[in-house]
C-alpha atoms as a PDB file:
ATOM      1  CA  UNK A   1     108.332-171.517 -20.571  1.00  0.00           C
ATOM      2  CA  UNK A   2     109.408-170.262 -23.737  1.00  0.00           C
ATOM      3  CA  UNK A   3     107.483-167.410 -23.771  1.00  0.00           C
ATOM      4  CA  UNK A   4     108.835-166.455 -19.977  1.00  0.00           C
ATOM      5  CA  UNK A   5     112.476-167.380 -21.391  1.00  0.00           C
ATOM      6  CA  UNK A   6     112.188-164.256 -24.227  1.00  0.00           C
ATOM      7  CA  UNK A   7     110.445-162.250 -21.964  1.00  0.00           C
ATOM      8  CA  UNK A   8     113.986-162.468 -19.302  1.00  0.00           C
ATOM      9  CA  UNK A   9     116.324-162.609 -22.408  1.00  0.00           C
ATOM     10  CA  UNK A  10     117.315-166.361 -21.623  1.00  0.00           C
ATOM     11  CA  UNK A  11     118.941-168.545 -24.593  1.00  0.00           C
ATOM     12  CA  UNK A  12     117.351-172.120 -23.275  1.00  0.00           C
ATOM     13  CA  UNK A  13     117.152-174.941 -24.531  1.00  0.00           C
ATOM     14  CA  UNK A  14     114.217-177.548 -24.142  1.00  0.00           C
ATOM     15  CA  UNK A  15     114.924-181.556 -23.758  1.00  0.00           C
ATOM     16  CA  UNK A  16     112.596-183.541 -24.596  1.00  0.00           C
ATOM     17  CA  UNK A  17     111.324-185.722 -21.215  1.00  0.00           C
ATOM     18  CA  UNK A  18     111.368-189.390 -20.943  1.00  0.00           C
ATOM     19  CA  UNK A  19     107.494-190.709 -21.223  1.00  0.00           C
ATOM     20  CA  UNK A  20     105.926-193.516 -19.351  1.00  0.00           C
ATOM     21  CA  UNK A  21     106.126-195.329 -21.945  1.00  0.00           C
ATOM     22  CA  UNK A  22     109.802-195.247 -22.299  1.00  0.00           C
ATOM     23  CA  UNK A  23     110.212-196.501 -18.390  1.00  0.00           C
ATOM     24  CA  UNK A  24     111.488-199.676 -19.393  1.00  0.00           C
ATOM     25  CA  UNK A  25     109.751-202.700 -17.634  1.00  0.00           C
ATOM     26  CA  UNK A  26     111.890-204.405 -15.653  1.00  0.00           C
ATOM     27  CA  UNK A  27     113.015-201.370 -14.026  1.00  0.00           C
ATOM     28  CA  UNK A  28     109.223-200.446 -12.694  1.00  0.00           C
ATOM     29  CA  UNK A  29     108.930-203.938 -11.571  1.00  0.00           C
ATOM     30  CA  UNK A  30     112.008-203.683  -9.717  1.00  0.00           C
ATOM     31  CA  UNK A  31     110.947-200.502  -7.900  1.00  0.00           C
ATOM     32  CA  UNK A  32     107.471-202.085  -7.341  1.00  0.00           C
ATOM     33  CA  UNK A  33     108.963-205.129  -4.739  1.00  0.00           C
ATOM     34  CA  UNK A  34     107.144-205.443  -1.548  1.00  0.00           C
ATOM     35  CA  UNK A  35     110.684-205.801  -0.382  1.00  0.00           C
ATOM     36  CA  UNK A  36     112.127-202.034  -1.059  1.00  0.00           C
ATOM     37  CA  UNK A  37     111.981-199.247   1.607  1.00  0.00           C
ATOM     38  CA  UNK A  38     111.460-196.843  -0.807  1.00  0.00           C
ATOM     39  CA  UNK A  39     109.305-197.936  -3.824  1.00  0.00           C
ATOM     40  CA  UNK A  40     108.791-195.284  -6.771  1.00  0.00           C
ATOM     41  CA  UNK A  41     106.185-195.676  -9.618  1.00  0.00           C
ATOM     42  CA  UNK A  42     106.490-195.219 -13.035  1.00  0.00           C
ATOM     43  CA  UNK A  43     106.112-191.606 -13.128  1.00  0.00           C
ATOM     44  CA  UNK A  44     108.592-190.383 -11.264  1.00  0.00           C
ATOM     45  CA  UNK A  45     111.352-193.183 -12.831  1.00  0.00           C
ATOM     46  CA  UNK A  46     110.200-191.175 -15.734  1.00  0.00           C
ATOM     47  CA  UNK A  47     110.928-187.887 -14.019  1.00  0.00           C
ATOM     48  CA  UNK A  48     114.516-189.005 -13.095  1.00  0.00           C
ATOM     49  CA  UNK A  49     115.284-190.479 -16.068  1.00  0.00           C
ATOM     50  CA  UNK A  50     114.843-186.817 -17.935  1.00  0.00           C
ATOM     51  CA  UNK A  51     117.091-185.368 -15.642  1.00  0.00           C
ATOM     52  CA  UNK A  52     119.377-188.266 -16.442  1.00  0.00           C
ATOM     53  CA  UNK A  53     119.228-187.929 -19.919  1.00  0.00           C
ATOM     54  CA  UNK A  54     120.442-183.849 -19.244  1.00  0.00           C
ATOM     55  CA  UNK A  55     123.372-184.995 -17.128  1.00  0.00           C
ATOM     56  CA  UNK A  56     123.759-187.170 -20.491  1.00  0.00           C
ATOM     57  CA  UNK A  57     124.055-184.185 -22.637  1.00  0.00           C
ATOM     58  CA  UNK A  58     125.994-182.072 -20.441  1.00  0.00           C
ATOM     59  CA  UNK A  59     128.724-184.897 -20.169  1.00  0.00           C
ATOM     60  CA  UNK A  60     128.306-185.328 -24.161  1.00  0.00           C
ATOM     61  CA  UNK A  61     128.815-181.710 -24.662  1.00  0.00           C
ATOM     62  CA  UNK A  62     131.364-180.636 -21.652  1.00  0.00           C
ATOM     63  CA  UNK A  63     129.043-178.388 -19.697  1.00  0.00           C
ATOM     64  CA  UNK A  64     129.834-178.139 -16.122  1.00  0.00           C
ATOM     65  CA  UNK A  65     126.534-176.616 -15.369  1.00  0.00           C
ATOM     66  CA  UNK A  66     122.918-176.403 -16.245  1.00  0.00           C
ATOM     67  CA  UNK A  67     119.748-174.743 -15.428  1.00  0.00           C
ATOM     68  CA  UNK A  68     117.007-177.574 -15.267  1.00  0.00           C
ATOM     69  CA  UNK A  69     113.376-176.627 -14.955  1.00  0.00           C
ATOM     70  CA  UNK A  70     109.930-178.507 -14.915  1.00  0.00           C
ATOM     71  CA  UNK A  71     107.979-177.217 -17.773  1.00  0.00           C
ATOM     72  CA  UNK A  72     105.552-175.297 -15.193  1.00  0.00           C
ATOM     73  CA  UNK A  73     108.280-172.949 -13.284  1.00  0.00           C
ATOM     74  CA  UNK A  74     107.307-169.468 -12.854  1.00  0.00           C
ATOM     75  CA  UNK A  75     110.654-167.787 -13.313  1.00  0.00           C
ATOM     76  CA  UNK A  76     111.213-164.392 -11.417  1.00  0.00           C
ATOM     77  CA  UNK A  77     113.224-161.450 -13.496  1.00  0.00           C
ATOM     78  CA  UNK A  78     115.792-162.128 -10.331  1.00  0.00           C
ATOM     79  CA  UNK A  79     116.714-165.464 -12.563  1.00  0.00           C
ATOM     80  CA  UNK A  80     119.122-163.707 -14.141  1.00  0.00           C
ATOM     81  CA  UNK A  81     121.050-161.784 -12.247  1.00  0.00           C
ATOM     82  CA  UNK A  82     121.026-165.245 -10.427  1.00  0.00           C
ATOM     83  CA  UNK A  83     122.124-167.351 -13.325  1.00  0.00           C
ATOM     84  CA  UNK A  84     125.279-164.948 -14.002  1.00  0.00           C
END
């Protein structure tokens, strides 16, 4: 990512993704009852709970928008005339 970042002349910034490990407990066993429609497993609470941490740091630091990208994107070189 960083490498296709320079390569577009892209100022990013990378945040650091919530692990497994970090899911706390209660909140996978909640998501794991029989009972919900929907239930979602430990790795993607993970997943969401990166983006959440963003949304975090965009309130923290007044940004009313942000690019977010899984570490395996392909970008295209139309990225930024999209992001202007």
């Amino acid at each position: 990512m960083e490498q296709q970042f320079a390569e577009l002349g892209i100022a990013a910034e990378r945040v650091e993704a919530v692990t497994i490990a970090e899911v706390p407990a209660a909140l996978v066993a909640m998501h794991k009852e029989p009972r919900r429609l929907w239930r979602i497993g430990a790795a993607d609470l993970a997943c969401g709970l990166s983006h959440q941490r963003i949304w975090h740091l965009m309130v923290e630091r007044g940004l009313n928008e942000a690019l977010i990208l899984e570490d395996d994107a392909l970008l295209s070189p139309d990225l930024v005339e999209f992001i202007k």
